[in-house]
C-alpha atoms as a PDB file:
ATOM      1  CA  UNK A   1     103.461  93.317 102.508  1.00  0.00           C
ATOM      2  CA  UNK A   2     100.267  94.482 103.840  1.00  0.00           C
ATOM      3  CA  UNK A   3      96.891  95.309 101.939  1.00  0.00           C
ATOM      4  CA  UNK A   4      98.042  99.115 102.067  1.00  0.00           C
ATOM      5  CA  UNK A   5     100.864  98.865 100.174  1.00  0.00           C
ATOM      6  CA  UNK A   6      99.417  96.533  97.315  1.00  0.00           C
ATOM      7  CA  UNK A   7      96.873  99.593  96.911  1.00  0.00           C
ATOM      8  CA  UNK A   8      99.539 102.086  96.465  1.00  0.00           C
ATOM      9  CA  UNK A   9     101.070 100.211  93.936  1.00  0.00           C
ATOM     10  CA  UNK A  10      97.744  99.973  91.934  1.00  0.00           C
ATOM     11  CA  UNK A  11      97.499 103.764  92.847  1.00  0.00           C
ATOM     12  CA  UNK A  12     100.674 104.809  91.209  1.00  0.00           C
ATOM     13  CA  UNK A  13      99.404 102.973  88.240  1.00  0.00           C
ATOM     14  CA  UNK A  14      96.575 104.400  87.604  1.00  0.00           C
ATOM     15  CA  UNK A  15      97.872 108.385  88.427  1.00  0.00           C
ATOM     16  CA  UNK A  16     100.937 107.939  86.237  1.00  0.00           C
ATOM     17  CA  UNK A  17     100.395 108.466  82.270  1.00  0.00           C
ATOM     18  CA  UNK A  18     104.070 107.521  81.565  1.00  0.00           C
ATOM     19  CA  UNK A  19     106.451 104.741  82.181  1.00  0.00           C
ATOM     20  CA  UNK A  20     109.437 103.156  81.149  1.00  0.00           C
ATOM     21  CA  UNK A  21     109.094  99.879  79.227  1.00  0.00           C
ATOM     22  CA  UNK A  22     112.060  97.468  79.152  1.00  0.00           C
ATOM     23  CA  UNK A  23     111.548  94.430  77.129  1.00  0.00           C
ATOM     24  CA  UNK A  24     114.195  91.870  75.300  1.00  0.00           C
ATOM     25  CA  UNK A  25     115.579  92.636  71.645  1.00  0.00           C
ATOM     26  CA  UNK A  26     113.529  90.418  69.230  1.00  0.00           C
ATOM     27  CA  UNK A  27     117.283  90.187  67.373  1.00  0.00           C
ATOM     28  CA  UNK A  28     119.372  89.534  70.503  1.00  0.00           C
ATOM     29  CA  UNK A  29     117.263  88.353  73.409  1.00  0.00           C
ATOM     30  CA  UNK A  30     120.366  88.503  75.762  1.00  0.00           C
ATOM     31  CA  UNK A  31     120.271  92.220  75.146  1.00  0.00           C
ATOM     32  CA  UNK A  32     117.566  94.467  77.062  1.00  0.00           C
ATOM     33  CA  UNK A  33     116.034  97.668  75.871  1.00  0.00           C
ATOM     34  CA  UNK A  34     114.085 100.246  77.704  1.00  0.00           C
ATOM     35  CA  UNK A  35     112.076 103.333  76.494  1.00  0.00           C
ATOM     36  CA  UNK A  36     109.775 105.707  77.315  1.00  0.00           C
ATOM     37  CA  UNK A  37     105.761 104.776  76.648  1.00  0.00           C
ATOM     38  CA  UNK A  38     102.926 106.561  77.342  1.00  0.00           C
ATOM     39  CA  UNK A  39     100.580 104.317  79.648  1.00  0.00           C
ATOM     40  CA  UNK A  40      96.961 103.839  81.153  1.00  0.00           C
ATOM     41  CA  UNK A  41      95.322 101.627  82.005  1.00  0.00           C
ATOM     42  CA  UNK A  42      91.635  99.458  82.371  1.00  0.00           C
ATOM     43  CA  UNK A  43      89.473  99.587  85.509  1.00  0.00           C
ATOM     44  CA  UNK A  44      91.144  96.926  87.089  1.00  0.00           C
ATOM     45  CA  UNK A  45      94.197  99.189  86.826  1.00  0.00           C
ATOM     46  CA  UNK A  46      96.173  96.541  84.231  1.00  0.00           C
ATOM     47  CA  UNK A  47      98.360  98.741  82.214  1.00  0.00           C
ATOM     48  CA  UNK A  48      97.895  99.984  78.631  1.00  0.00           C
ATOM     49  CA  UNK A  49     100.102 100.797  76.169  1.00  0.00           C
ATOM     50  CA  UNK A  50      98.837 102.257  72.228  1.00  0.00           C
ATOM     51  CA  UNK A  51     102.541 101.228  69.824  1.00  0.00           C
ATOM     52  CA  UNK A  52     103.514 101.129  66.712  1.00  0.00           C
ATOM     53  CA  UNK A  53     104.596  98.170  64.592  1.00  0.00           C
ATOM     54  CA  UNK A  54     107.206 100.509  63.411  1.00  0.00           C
ATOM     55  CA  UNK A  55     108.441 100.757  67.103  1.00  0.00           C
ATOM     56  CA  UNK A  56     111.462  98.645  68.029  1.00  0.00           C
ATOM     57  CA  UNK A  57     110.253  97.789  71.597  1.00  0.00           C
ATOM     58  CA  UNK A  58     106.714  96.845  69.674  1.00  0.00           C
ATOM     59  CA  UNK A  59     109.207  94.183  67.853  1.00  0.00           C
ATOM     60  CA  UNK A  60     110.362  92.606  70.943  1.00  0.00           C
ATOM     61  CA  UNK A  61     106.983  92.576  72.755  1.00  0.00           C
ATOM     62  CA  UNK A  62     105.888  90.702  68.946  1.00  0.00           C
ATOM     63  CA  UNK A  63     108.772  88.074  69.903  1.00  0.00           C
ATOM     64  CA  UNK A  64     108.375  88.021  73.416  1.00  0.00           C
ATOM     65  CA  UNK A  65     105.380  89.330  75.219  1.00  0.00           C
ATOM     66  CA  UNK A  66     106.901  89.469  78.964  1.00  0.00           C
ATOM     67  CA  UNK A  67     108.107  93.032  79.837  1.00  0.00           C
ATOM     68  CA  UNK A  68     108.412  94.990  82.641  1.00  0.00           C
ATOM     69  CA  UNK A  69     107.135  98.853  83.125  1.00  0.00           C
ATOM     70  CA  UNK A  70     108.624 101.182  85.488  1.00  0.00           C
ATOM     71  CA  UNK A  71     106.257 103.958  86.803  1.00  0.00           C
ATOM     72  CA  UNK A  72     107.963 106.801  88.724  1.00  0.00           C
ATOM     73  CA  UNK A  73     105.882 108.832  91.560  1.00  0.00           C
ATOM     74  CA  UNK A  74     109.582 110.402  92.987  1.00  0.00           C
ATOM     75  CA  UNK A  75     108.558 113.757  90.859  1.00  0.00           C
ATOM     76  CA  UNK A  76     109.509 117.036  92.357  1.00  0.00           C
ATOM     77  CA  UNK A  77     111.189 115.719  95.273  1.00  0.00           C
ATOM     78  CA  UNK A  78     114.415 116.581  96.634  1.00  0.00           C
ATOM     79  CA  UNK A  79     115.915 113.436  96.981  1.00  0.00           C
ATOM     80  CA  UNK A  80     114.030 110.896  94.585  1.00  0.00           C
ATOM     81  CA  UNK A  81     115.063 107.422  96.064  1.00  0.00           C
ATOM     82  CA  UNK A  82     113.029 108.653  99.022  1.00  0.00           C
ATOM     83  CA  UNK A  83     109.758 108.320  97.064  1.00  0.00           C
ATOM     84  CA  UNK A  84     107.885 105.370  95.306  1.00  0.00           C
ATOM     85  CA  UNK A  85     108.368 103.926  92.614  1.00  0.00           C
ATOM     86  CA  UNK A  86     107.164 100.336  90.843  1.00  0.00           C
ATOM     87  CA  UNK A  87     108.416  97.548  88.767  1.00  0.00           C
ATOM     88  CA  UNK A  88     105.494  95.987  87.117  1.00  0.00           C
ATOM     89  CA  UNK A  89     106.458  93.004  85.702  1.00  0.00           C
ATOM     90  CA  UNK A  90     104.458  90.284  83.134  1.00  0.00           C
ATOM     91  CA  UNK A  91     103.406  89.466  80.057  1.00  0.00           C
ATOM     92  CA  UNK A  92     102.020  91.864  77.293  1.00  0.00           C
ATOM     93  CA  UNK A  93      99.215  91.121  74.857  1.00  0.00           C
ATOM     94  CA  UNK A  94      97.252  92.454  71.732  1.00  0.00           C
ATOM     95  CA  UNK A  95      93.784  93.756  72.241  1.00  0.00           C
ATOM     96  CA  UNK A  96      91.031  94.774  70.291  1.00  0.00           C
ATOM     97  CA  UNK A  97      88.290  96.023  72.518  1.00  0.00           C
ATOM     98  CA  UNK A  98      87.176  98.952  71.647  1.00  0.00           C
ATOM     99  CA  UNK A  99      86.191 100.162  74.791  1.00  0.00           C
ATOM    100  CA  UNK A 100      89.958 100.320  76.269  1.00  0.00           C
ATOM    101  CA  UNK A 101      90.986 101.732  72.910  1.00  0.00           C
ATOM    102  CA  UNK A 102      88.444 104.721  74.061  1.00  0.00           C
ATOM    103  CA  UNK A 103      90.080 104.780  77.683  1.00  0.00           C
ATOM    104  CA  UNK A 104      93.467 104.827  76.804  1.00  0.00           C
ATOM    105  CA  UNK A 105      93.016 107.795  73.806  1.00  0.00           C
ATOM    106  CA  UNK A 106      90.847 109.797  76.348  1.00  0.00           C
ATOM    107  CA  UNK A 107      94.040 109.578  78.829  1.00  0.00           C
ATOM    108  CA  UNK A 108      95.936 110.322  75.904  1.00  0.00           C
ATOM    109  CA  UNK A 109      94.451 112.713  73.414  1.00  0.00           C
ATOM    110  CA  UNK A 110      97.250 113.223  70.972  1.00  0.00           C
ATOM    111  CA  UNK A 111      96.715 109.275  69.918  1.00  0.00           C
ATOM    112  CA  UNK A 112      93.076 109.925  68.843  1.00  0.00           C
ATOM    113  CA  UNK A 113      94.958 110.869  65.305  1.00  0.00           C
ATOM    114  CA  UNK A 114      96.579 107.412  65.546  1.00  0.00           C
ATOM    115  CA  UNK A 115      93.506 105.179  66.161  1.00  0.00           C
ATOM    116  CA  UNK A 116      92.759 104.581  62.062  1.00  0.00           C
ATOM    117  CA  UNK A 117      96.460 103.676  60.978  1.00  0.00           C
ATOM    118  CA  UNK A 118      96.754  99.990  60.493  1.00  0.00           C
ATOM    119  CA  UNK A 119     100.108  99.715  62.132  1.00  0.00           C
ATOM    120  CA  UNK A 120      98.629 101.123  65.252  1.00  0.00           C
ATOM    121  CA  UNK A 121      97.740  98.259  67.933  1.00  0.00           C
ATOM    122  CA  UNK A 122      96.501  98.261  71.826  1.00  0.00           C
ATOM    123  CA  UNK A 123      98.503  95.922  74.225  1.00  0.00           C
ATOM    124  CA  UNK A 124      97.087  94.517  77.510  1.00  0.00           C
ATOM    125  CA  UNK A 125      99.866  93.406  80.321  1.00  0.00           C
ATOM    126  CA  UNK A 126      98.835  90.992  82.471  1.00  0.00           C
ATOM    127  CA  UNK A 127     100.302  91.506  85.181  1.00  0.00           C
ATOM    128  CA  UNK A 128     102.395  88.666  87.475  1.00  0.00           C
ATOM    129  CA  UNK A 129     104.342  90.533  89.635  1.00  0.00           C
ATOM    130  CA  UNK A 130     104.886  94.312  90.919  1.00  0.00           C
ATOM    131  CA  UNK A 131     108.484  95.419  93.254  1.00  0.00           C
ATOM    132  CA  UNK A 132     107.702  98.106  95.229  1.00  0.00           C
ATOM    133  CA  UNK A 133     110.253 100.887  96.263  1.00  0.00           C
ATOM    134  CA  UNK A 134     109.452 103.967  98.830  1.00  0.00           C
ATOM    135  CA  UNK A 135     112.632 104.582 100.465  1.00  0.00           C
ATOM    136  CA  UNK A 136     115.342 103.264 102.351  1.00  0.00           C
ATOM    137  CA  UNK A 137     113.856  99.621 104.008  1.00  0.00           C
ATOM    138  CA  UNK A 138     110.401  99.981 101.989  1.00  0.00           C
ATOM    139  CA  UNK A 139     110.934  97.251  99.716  1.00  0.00           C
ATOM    140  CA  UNK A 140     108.103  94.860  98.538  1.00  0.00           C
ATOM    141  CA  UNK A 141     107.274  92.086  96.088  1.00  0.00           C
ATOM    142  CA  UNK A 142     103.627  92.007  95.707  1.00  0.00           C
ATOM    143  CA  UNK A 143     101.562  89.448  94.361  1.00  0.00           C
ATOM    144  CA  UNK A 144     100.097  90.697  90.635  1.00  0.00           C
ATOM    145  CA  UNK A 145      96.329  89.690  91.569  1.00  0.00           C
ATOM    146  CA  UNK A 146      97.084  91.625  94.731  1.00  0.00           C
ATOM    147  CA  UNK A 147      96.964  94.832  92.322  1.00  0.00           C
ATOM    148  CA  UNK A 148      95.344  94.128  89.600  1.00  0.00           C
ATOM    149  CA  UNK A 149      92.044  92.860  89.727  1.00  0.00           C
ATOM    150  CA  UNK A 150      88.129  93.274  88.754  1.00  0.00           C
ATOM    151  CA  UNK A 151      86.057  95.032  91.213  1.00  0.00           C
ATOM    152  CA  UNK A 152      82.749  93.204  91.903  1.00  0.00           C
ATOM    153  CA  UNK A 153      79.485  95.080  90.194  1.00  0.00           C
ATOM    154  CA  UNK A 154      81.956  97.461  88.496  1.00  0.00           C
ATOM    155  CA  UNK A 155      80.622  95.711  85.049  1.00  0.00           C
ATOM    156  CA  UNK A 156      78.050  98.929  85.385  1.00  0.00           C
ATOM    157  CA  UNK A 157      80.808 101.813  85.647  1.00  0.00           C
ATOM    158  CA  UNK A 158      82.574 100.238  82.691  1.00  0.00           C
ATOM    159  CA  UNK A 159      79.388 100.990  80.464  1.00  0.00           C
ATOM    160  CA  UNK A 160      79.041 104.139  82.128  1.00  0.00           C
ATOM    161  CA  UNK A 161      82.144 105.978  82.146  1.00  0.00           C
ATOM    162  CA  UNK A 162      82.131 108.143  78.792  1.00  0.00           C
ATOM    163  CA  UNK A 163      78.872 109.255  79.718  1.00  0.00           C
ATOM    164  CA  UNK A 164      79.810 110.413  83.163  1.00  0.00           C
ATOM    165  CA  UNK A 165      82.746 112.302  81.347  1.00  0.00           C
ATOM    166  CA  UNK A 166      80.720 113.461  78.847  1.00  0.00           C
ATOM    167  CA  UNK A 167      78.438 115.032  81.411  1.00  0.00           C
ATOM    168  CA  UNK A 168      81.069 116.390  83.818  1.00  0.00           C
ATOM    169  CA  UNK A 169      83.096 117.890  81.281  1.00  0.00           C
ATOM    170  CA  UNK A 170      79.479 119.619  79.379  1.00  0.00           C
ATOM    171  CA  UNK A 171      77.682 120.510  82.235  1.00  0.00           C
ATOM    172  CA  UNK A 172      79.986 120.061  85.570  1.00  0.00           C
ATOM    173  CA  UNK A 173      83.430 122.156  84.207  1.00  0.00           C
ATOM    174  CA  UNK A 174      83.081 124.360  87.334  1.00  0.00           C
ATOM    175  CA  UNK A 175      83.271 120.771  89.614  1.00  0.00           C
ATOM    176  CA  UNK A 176      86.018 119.802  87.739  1.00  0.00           C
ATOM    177  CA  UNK A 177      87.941 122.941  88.369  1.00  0.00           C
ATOM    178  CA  UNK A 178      87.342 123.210  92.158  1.00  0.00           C
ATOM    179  CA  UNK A 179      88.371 119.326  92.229  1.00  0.00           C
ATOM    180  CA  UNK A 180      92.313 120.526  90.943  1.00  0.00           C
ATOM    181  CA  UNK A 181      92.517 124.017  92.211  1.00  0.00           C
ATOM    182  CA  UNK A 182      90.974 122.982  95.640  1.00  0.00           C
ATOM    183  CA  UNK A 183      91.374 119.523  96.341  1.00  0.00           C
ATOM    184  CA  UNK A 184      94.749 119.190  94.701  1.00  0.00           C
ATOM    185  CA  UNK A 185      96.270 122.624  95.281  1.00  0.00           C
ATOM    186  CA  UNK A 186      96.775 122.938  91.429  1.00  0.00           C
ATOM    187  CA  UNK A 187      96.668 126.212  89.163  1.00  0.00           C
ATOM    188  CA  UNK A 188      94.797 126.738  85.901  1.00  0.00           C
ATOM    189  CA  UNK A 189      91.644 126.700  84.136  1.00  0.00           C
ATOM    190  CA  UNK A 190      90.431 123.714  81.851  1.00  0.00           C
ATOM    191  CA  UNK A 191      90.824 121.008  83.609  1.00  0.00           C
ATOM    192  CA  UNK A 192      88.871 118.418  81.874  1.00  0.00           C
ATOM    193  CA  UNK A 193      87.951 114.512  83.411  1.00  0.00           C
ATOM    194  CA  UNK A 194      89.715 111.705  81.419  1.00  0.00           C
ATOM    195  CA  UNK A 195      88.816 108.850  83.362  1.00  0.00           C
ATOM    196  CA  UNK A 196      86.773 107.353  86.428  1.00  0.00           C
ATOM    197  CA  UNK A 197      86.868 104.109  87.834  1.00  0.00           C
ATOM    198  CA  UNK A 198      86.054 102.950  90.879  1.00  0.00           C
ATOM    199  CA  UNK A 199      89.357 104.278  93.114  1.00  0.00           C
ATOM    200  CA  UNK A 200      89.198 107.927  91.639  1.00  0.00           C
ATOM    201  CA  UNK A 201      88.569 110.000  89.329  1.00  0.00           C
ATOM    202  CA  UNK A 202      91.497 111.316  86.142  1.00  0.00           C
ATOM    203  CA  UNK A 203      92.170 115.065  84.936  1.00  0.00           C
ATOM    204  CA  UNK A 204      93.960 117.157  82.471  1.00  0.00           C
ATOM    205  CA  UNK A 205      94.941 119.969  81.513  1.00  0.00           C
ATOM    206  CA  UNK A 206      97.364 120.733  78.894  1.00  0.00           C
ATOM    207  CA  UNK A 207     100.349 118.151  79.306  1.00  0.00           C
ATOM    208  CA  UNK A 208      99.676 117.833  82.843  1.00  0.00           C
ATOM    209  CA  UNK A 209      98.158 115.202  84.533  1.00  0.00           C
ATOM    210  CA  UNK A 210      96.069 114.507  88.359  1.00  0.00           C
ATOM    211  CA  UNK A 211      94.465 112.345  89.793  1.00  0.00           C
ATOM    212  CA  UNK A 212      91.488 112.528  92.517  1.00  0.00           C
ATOM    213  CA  UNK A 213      90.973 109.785  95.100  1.00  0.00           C
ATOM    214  CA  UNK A 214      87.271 108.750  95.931  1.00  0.00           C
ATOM    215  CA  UNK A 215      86.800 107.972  99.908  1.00  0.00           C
ATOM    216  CA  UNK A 216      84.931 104.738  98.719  1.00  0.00           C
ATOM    217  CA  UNK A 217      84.478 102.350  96.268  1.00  0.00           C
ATOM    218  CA  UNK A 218      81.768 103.243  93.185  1.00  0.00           C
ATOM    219  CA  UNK A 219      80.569 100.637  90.864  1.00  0.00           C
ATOM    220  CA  UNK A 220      78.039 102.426  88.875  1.00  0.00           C
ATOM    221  CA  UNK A 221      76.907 105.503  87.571  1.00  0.00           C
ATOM    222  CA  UNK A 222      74.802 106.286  90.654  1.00  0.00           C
ATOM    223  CA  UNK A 223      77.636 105.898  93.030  1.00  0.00           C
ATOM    224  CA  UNK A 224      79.843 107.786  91.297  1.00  0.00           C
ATOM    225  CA  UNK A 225      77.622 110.969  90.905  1.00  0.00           C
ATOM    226  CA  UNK A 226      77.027 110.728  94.744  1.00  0.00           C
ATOM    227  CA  UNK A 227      80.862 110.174  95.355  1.00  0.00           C
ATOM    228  CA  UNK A 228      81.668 113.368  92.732  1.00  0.00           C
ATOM    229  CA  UNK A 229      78.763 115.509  94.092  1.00  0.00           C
ATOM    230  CA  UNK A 230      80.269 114.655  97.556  1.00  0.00           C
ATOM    231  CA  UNK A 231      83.779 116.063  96.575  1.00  0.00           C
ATOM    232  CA  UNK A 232      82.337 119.394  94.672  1.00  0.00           C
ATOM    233  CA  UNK A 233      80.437 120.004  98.093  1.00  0.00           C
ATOM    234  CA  UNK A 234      84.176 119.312  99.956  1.00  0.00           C
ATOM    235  CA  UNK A 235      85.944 121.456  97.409  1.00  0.00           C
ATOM    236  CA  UNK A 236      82.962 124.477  97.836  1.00  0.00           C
ATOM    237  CA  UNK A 237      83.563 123.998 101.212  1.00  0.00           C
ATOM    238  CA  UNK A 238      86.930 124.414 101.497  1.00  0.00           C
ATOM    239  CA  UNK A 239      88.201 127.824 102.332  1.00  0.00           C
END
């Protein structure tokens, strides 16, 4: 396992907003259960999930908190088991910060409606180990703290980041545009920013979802304006 590959793994979690979460039936523990979630996750790339009480795999994470999430990045390829793909496996827990709660419903704006309905809750996963897949003889176990983990200084972009959406998405639309059509080859007008942190940058449009990749780390709101001023000059640039 080199340092590479534990950064593609915390990659593909923070550019996928979906995953497949198998946990244990609260009823029959013997018995797993998988469905489909809608993830994000918090700067240091641990995954979120916003469930339901209601939900049955909500039950079994209420009588057993470890889980694993599988996040897919084989998407429009020919032969899928040729592409990555993680396990994420460890333990799932309740949060109330607010603060995440705003992350995750920015990633995902059809749970905004959810946010007031008591039966409505935000789980952390702490995260002990991720399995790597990329293709035939790419196989890794990798270390959780390997891929999830705090930046140093990034304290600062966590305060900062709704305002530096705010702004891009009021005054810096254009940016945002030339950073999907250009950068990322994508079609459409409307892309809007969702999320920064300090790996990237998160867009949307619609149902679909992208992610940009910053050539350096940012910490704070001062980085991160040089870093996305950098890539609208690149974009601009690139005819």
């Amino acid at each position: 396992m080199t340092k590479t590959t534990a950064l593609e793994c915390r990659s593909l979690i923070r550019a996928l907003d979906r995953a497949t979460l198998a946990t244990r039936m609260a009823g029959d523990p013997e018995q797993p259960y998988a469905s489909l979630v809608l993830a994000a996750c918090d700067l240091e790339a641990a995954p979120l999930l916003f469930l339901s009480d209601l939900a049955e795999h909500t039950k079994n994470l209420k009588a057993d908190g470890r889980a694993s999430l599988l996040f897919d990045g084989t998407g429009g390829l020919d032969n899928p088991l040729t592409g990555s793909r993680i396990t994420v496996q460890g333990r799932f827990k309740r949060s109330d910060d607010p603060m995440l709660l705003d992350r995750y419903c920015r990633r995902h704006p059809s749970a905004e409606v959810y946010r007031g309905f008591k039966d409505f809750h935000l789980y952390r996963m702490e995260v002990s180990w991720v399995h790597m897949v990329a293709g035939f003889g790419q196989i890794h176990w990798v270390e959780g703290d390997k891929v999830v983990f705090p930046e140093d200084g990034a304290d600062a972009l966590n305060r900062a980041e709704e305002g530096i959406i705010n702004h891009m998405n009021a005054d810096h639309s254009d940016a945002i545009g030339l950073y999907a059509n250009r950068l990322l080859g994508l079609d459409g007008v409307g892309w809007r920013m969702t999320g920064i942190d300090p790996d990237g940058c998160d867009l949307r449009r619609g149902g679909e979802t992208a992610r940009v990749g910053f050539d350096k780390k940012v910490h704070n709101a001062k980085e991160a304006r040089d870093e996305l001023v950098r890539l609208t000059n690149l974009a601009r640039n690139d005819d």
